[in-house]
C-alpha atoms as a PDB file:
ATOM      1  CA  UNK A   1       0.000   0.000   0.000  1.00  0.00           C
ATOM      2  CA  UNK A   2       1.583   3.205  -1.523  1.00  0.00           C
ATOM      3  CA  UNK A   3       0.373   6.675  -0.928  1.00  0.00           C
ATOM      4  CA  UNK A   4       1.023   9.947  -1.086  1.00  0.00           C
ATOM      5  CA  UNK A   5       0.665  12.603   1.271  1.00  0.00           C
ATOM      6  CA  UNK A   6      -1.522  15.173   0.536  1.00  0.00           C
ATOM      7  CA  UNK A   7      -1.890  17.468   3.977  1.00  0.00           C
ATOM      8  CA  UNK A   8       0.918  19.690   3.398  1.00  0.00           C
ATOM      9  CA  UNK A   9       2.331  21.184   0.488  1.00  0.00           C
ATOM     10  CA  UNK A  10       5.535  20.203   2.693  1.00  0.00           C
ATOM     11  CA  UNK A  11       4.871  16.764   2.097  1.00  0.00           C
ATOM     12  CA  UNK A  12       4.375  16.804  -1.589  1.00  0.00           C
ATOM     13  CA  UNK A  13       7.013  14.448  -2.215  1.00  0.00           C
ATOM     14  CA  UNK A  14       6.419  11.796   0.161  1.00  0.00           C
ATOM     15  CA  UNK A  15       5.318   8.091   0.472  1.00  0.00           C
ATOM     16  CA  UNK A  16       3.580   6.195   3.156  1.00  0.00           C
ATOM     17  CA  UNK A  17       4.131   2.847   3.048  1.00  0.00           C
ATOM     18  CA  UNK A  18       2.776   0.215   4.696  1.00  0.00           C
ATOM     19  CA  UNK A  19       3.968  -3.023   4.030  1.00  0.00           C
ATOM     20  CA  UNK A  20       0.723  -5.502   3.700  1.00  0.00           C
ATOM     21  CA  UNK A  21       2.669  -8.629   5.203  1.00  0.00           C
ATOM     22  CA  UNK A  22       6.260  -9.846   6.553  1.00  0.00           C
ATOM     23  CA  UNK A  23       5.743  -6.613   8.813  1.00  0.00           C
ATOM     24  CA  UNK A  24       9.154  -8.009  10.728  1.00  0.00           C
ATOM     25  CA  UNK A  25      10.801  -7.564   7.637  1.00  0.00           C
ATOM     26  CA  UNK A  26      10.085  -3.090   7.869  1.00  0.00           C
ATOM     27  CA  UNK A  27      13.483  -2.532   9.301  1.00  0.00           C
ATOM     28  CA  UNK A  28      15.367  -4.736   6.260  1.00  0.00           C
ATOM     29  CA  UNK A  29      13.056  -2.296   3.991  1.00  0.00           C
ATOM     30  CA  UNK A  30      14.041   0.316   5.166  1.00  0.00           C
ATOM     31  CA  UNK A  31      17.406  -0.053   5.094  1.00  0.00           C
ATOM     32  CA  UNK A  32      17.400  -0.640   1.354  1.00  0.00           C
ATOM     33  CA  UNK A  33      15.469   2.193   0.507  1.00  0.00           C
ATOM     34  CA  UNK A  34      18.164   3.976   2.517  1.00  0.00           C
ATOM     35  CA  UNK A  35      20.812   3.476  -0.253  1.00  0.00           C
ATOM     36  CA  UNK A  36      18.643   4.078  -3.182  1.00  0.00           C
ATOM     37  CA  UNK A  37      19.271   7.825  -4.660  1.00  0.00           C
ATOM     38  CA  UNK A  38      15.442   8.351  -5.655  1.00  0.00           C
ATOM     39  CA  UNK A  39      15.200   8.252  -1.174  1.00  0.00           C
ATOM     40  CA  UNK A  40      15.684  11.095   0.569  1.00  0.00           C
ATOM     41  CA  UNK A  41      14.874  10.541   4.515  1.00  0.00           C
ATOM     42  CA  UNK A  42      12.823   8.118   5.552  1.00  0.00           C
ATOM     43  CA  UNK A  43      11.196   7.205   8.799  1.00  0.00           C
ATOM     44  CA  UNK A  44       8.749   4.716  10.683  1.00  0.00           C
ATOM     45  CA  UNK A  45       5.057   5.922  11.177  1.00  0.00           C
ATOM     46  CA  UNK A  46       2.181   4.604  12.393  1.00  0.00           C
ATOM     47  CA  UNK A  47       0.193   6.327   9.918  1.00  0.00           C
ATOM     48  CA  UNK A  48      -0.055   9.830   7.924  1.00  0.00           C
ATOM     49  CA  UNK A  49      -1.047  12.852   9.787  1.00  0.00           C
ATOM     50  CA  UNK A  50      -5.018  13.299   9.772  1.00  0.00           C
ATOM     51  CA  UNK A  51      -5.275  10.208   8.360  1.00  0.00           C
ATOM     52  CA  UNK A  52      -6.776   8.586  11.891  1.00  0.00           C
ATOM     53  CA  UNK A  53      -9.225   9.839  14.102  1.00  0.00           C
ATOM     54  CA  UNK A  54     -10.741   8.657  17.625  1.00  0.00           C
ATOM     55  CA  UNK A  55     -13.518   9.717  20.593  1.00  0.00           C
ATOM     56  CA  UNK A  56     -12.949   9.924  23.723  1.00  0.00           C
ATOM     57  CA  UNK A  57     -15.017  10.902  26.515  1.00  0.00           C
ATOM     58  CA  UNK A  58     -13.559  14.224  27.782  1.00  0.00           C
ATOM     59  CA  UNK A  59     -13.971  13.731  31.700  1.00  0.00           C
ATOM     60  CA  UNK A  60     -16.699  13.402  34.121  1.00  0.00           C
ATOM     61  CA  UNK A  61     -19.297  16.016  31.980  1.00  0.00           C
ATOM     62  CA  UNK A  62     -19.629  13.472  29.602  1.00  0.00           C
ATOM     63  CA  UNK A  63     -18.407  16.052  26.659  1.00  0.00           C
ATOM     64  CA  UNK A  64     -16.631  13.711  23.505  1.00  0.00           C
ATOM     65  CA  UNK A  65     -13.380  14.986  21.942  1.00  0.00           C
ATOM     66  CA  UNK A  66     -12.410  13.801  19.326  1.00  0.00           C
ATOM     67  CA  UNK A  67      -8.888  13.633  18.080  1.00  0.00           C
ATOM     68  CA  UNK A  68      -5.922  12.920  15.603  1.00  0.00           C
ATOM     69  CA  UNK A  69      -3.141  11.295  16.610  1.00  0.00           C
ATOM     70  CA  UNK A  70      -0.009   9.374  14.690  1.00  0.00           C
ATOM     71  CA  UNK A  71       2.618   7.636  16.333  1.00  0.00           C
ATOM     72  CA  UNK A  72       6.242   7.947  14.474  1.00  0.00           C
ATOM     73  CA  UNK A  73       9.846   8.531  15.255  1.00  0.00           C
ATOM     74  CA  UNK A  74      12.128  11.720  14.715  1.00  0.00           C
ATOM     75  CA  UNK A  75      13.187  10.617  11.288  1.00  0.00           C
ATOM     76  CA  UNK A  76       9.115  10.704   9.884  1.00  0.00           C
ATOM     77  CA  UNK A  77       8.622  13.560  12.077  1.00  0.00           C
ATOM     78  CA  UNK A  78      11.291  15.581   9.732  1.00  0.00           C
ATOM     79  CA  UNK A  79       9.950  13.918   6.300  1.00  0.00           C
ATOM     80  CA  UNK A  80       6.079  15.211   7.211  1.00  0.00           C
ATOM     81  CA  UNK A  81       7.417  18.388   7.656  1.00  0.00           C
ATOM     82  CA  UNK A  82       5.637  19.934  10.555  1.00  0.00           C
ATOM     83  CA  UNK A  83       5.421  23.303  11.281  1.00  0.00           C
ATOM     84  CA  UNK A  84       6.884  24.689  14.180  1.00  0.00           C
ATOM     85  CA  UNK A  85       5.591  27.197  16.210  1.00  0.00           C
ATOM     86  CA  UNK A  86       7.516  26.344  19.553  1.00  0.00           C
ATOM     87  CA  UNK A  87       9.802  23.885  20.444  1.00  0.00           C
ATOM     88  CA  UNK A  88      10.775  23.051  24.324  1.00  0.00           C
ATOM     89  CA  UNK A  89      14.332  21.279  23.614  1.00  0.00           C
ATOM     90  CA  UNK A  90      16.437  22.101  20.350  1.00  0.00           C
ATOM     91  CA  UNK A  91      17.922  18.904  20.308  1.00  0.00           C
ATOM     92  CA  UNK A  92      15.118  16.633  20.477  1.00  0.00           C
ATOM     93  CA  UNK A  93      11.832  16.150  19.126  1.00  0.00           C
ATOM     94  CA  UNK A  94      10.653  13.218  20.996  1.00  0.00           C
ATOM     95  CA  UNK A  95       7.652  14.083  23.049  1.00  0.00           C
ATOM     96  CA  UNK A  96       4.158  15.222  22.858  1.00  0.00           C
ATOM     97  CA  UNK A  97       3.596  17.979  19.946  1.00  0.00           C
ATOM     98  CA  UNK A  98       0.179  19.435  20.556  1.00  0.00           C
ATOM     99  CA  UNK A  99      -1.316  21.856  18.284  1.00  0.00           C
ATOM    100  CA  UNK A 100      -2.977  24.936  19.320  1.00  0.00           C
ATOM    101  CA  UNK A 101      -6.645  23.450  18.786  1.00  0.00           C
ATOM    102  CA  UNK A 102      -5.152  20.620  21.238  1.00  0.00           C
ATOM    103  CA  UNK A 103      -3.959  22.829  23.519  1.00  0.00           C
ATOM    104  CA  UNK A 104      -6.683  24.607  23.936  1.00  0.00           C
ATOM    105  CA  UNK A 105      -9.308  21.322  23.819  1.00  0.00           C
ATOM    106  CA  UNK A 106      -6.547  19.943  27.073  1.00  0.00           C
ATOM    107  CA  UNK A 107      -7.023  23.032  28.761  1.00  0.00           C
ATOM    108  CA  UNK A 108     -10.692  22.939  28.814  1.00  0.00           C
ATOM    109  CA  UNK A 109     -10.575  19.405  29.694  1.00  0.00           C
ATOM    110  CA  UNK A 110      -7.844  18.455  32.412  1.00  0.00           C
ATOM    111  CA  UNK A 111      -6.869  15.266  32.251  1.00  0.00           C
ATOM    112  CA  UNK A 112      -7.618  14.554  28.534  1.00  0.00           C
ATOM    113  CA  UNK A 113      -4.137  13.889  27.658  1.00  0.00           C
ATOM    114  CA  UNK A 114      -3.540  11.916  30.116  1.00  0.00           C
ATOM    115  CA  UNK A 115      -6.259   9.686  28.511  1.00  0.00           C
ATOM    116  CA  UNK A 116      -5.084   9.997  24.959  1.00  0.00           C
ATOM    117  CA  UNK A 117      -1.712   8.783  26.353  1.00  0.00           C
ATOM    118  CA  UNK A 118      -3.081   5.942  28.234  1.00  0.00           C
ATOM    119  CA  UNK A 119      -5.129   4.912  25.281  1.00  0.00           C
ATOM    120  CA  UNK A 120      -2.444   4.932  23.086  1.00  0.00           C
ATOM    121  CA  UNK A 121      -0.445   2.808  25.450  1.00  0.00           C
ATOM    122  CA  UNK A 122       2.354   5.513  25.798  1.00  0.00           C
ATOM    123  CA  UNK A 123       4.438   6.641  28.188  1.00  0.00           C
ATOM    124  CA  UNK A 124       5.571  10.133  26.980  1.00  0.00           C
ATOM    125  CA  UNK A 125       5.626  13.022  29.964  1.00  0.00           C
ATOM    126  CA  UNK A 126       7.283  15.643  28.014  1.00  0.00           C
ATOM    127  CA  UNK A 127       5.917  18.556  25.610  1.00  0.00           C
ATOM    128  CA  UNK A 128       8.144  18.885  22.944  1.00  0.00           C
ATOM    129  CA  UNK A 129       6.742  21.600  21.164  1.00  0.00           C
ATOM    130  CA  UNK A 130       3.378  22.948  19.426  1.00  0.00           C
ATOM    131  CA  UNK A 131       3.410  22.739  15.836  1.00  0.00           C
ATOM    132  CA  UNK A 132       0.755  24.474  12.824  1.00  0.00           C
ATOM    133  CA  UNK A 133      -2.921  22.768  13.111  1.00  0.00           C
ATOM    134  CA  UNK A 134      -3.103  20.253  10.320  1.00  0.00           C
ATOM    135  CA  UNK A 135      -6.739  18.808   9.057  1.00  0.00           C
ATOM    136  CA  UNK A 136      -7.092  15.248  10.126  1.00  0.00           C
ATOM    137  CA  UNK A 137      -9.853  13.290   8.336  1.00  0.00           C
ATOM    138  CA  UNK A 138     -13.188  14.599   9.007  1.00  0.00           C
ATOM    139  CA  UNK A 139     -14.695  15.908   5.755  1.00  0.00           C
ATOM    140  CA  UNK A 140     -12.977  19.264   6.243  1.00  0.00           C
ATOM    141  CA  UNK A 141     -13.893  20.501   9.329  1.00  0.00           C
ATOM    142  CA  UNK A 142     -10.615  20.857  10.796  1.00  0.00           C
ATOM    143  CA  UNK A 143     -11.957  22.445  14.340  1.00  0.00           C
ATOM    144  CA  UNK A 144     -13.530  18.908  14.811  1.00  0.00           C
ATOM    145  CA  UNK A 145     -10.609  17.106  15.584  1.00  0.00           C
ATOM    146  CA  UNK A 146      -7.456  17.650  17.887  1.00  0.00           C
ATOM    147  CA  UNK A 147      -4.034  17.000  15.962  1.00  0.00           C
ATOM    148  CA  UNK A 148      -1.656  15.830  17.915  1.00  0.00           C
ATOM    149  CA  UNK A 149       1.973  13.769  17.269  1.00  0.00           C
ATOM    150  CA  UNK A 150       3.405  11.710  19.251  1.00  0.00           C
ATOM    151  CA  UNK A 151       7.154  11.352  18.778  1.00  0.00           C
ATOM    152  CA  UNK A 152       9.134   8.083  20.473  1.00  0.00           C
ATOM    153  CA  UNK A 153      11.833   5.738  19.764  1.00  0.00           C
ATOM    154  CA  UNK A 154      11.149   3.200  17.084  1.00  0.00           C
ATOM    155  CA  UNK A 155      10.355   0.319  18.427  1.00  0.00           C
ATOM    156  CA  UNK A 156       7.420   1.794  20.895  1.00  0.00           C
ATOM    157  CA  UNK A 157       5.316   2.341  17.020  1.00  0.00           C
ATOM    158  CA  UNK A 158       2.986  -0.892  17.441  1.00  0.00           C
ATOM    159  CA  UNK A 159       1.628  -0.567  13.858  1.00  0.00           C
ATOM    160  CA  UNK A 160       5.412   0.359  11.719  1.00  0.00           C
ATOM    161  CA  UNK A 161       4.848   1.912   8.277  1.00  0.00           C
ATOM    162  CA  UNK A 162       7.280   4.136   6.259  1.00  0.00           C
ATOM    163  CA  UNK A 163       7.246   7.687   5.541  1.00  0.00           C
ATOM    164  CA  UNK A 164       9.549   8.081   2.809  1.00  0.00           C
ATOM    165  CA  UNK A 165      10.858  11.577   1.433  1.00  0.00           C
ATOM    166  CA  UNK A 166      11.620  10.958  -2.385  1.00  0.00           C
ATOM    167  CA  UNK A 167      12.424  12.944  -5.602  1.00  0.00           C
ATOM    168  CA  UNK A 168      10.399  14.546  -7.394  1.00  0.00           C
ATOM    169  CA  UNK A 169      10.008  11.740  -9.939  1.00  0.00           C
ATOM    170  CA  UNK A 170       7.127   9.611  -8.152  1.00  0.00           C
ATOM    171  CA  UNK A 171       6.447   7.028 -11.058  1.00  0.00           C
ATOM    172  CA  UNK A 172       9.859   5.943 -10.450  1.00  0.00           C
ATOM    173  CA  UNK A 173      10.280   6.174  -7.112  1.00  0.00           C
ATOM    174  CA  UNK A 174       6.669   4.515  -6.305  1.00  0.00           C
ATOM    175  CA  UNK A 175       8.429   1.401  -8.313  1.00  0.00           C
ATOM    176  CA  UNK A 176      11.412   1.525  -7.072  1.00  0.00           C
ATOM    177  CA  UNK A 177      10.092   1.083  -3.567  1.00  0.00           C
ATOM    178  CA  UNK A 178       7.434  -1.617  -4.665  1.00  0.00           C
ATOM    179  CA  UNK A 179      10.222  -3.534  -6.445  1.00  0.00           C
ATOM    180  CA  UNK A 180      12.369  -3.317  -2.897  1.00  0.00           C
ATOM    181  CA  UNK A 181       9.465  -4.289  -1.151  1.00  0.00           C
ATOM    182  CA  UNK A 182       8.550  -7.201  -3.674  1.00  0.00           C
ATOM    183  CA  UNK A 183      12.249  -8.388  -3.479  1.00  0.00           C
ATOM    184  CA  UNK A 184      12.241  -8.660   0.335  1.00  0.00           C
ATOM    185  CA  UNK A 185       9.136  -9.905   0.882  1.00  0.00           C
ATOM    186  CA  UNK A 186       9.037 -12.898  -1.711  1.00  0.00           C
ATOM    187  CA  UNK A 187       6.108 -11.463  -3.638  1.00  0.00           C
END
Protein backbone atom coordinates (compact mmCIF):
# COMPACT_ATOMS: atom_id res chain seq x y z
CA UNK A 1 0.00 0.00 0.00
CA UNK A 2 1.58 3.21 -1.52
CA UNK A 3 0.37 6.67 -0.93
CA UNK A 4 1.02 9.95 -1.09
CA UNK A 5 0.67 12.60 1.27
CA UNK A 6 -1.52 15.17 0.54
CA UNK A 7 -1.89 17.47 3.98
CA UNK A 8 0.92 19.69 3.40
CA UNK A 9 2.33 21.18 0.49
CA UNK A 10 5.54 20.20 2.69
CA UNK A 11 4.87 16.76 2.10
CA UNK A 12 4.38 16.80 -1.59
CA UNK A 13 7.01 14.45 -2.22
CA UNK A 14 6.42 11.80 0.16
CA UNK A 15 5.32 8.09 0.47
CA UNK A 16 3.58 6.20 3.16
CA UNK A 17 4.13 2.85 3.05
CA UNK A 18 2.78 0.22 4.70
CA UNK A 19 3.97 -3.02 4.03
CA UNK A 20 0.72 -5.50 3.70
CA UNK A 21 2.67 -8.63 5.20
CA UNK A 22 6.26 -9.85 6.55
CA UNK A 23 5.74 -6.61 8.81
CA UNK A 24 9.15 -8.01 10.73
CA UNK A 25 10.80 -7.56 7.64
CA UNK A 26 10.09 -3.09 7.87
CA UNK A 27 13.48 -2.53 9.30
CA UNK A 28 15.37 -4.74 6.26
CA UNK A 29 13.06 -2.30 3.99
CA UNK A 30 14.04 0.32 5.17
CA UNK A 31 17.41 -0.05 5.09
CA UNK A 32 17.40 -0.64 1.35
CA UNK A 33 15.47 2.19 0.51
CA UNK A 34 18.16 3.98 2.52
CA UNK A 35 20.81 3.48 -0.25
CA UNK A 36 18.64 4.08 -3.18
CA UNK A 37 19.27 7.82 -4.66
CA UNK A 38 15.44 8.35 -5.65
CA UNK A 39 15.20 8.25 -1.17
CA UNK A 40 15.68 11.09 0.57
CA UNK A 41 14.87 10.54 4.51
CA UNK A 42 12.82 8.12 5.55
CA UNK A 43 11.20 7.20 8.80
CA UNK A 44 8.75 4.72 10.68
CA UNK A 45 5.06 5.92 11.18
CA UNK A 46 2.18 4.60 12.39
CA UNK A 47 0.19 6.33 9.92
CA UNK A 48 -0.05 9.83 7.92
CA UNK A 49 -1.05 12.85 9.79
CA UNK A 50 -5.02 13.30 9.77
CA UNK A 51 -5.27 10.21 8.36
CA UNK A 52 -6.78 8.59 11.89
CA UNK A 53 -9.22 9.84 14.10
CA UNK A 54 -10.74 8.66 17.63
CA UNK A 55 -13.52 9.72 20.59
CA UNK A 56 -12.95 9.92 23.72
CA UNK A 57 -15.02 10.90 26.52
CA UNK A 58 -13.56 14.22 27.78
CA UNK A 59 -13.97 13.73 31.70
CA UNK A 60 -16.70 13.40 34.12
CA UNK A 61 -19.30 16.02 31.98
CA UNK A 62 -19.63 13.47 29.60
CA UNK A 63 -18.41 16.05 26.66
CA UNK A 64 -16.63 13.71 23.51
CA UNK A 65 -13.38 14.99 21.94
CA UNK A 66 -12.41 13.80 19.33
CA UNK A 67 -8.89 13.63 18.08
CA UNK A 68 -5.92 12.92 15.60
CA UNK A 69 -3.14 11.30 16.61
CA UNK A 70 -0.01 9.37 14.69
CA UNK A 71 2.62 7.64 16.33
CA UNK A 72 6.24 7.95 14.47
CA UNK A 73 9.85 8.53 15.25
CA UNK A 74 12.13 11.72 14.71
CA UNK A 75 13.19 10.62 11.29
CA UNK A 76 9.11 10.70 9.88
CA UNK A 77 8.62 13.56 12.08
CA UNK A 78 11.29 15.58 9.73
CA UNK A 79 9.95 13.92 6.30
CA UNK A 80 6.08 15.21 7.21
CA UNK A 81 7.42 18.39 7.66
CA UNK A 82 5.64 19.93 10.55
CA UNK A 83 5.42 23.30 11.28
CA UNK A 84 6.88 24.69 14.18
CA UNK A 85 5.59 27.20 16.21
CA UNK A 86 7.52 26.34 19.55
CA UNK A 87 9.80 23.88 20.44
CA UNK A 88 10.77 23.05 24.32
CA UNK A 89 14.33 21.28 23.61
CA UNK A 90 16.44 22.10 20.35
CA UNK A 91 17.92 18.90 20.31
CA UNK A 92 15.12 16.63 20.48
CA UNK A 93 11.83 16.15 19.13
CA UNK A 94 10.65 13.22 21.00
CA UNK A 95 7.65 14.08 23.05
CA UNK A 96 4.16 15.22 22.86
CA UNK A 97 3.60 17.98 19.95
CA UNK A 98 0.18 19.44 20.56
CA UNK A 99 -1.32 21.86 18.28
CA UNK A 100 -2.98 24.94 19.32
CA UNK A 101 -6.64 23.45 18.79
CA UNK A 102 -5.15 20.62 21.24
CA UNK A 103 -3.96 22.83 23.52
CA UNK A 104 -6.68 24.61 23.94
CA UNK A 105 -9.31 21.32 23.82
CA UNK A 106 -6.55 19.94 27.07
CA UNK A 107 -7.02 23.03 28.76
CA UNK A 108 -10.69 22.94 28.81
CA UNK A 109 -10.58 19.41 29.69
CA UNK A 110 -7.84 18.45 32.41
CA UNK A 111 -6.87 15.27 32.25
CA UNK A 112 -7.62 14.55 28.53
CA UNK A 113 -4.14 13.89 27.66
CA UNK A 114 -3.54 11.92 30.12
CA UNK A 115 -6.26 9.69 28.51
CA UNK A 116 -5.08 10.00 24.96
CA UNK A 117 -1.71 8.78 26.35
CA UNK A 118 -3.08 5.94 28.23
CA UNK A 119 -5.13 4.91 25.28
CA UNK A 120 -2.44 4.93 23.09
CA UNK A 121 -0.44 2.81 25.45
CA UNK A 122 2.35 5.51 25.80
CA UNK A 123 4.44 6.64 28.19
CA UNK A 124 5.57 10.13 26.98
CA UNK A 125 5.63 13.02 29.96
CA UNK A 126 7.28 15.64 28.01
CA UNK A 127 5.92 18.56 25.61
CA UNK A 128 8.14 18.88 22.94
CA UNK A 129 6.74 21.60 21.16
CA UNK A 130 3.38 22.95 19.43
CA UNK A 131 3.41 22.74 15.84
CA UNK A 132 0.75 24.47 12.82
CA UNK A 133 -2.92 22.77 13.11
CA UNK A 134 -3.10 20.25 10.32
CA UNK A 135 -6.74 18.81 9.06
CA UNK A 136 -7.09 15.25 10.13
CA UNK A 137 -9.85 13.29 8.34
CA UNK A 138 -13.19 14.60 9.01
CA UNK A 139 -14.70 15.91 5.76
CA UNK A 140 -12.98 19.26 6.24
CA UNK A 141 -13.89 20.50 9.33
CA UNK A 142 -10.61 20.86 10.80
CA UNK A 143 -11.96 22.44 14.34
CA UNK A 144 -13.53 18.91 14.81
CA UNK A 145 -10.61 17.11 15.58
CA UNK A 146 -7.46 17.65 17.89
CA UNK A 147 -4.03 17.00 15.96
CA UNK A 148 -1.66 15.83 17.91
CA UNK A 149 1.97 13.77 17.27
CA UNK A 150 3.40 11.71 19.25
CA UNK A 151 7.15 11.35 18.78
CA UNK A 152 9.13 8.08 20.47
CA UNK A 153 11.83 5.74 19.76
CA UNK A 154 11.15 3.20 17.08
CA UNK A 155 10.35 0.32 18.43
CA UNK A 156 7.42 1.79 20.89
CA UNK A 157 5.32 2.34 17.02
CA UNK A 158 2.99 -0.89 17.44
CA UNK A 159 1.63 -0.57 13.86
CA UNK A 160 5.41 0.36 11.72
CA UNK A 161 4.85 1.91 8.28
CA UNK A 162 7.28 4.14 6.26
CA UNK A 163 7.25 7.69 5.54
CA UNK A 164 9.55 8.08 2.81
CA UNK A 165 10.86 11.58 1.43
CA UNK A 166 11.62 10.96 -2.39
CA UNK A 167 12.42 12.94 -5.60
CA UNK A 168 10.40 14.55 -7.39
CA UNK A 169 10.01 11.74 -9.94
CA UNK A 170 7.13 9.61 -8.15
CA UNK A 171 6.45 7.03 -11.06
CA UNK A 172 9.86 5.94 -10.45
CA UNK A 173 10.28 6.17 -7.11
CA UNK A 174 6.67 4.52 -6.31
CA UNK A 175 8.43 1.40 -8.31
CA UNK A 176 11.41 1.53 -7.07
CA UNK A 177 10.09 1.08 -3.57
CA UNK A 178 7.43 -1.62 -4.67
CA UNK A 179 10.22 -3.53 -6.45
CA UNK A 180 12.37 -3.32 -2.90
CA UNK A 181 9.47 -4.29 -1.15
CA UNK A 182 8.55 -7.20 -3.67
CA UNK A 183 12.25 -8.39 -3.48
CA UNK A 184 12.24 -8.66 0.34
CA UNK A 185 9.14 -9.91 0.88
CA UNK A 186 9.04 -12.90 -1.71
CA UNK A 187 6.11 -11.46 -3.64
Amino acid sequence: CTKFCTWSEHCEDVFWFQPERDMFKTEELMNRLKMMPEVLEIGFSNAIPGAAQFGMDAGSDGVQVMYGCITCDEDAFDVFGFDILSQADPESKSGIWLTPIAEQRISEHPGLLDKILYFNRMDIGNIAGTIQNFPVDSGGDIDKYMPLVLVVPAEQIGFKGLAIKTVSDHKTARRLIAEAYEEISGE
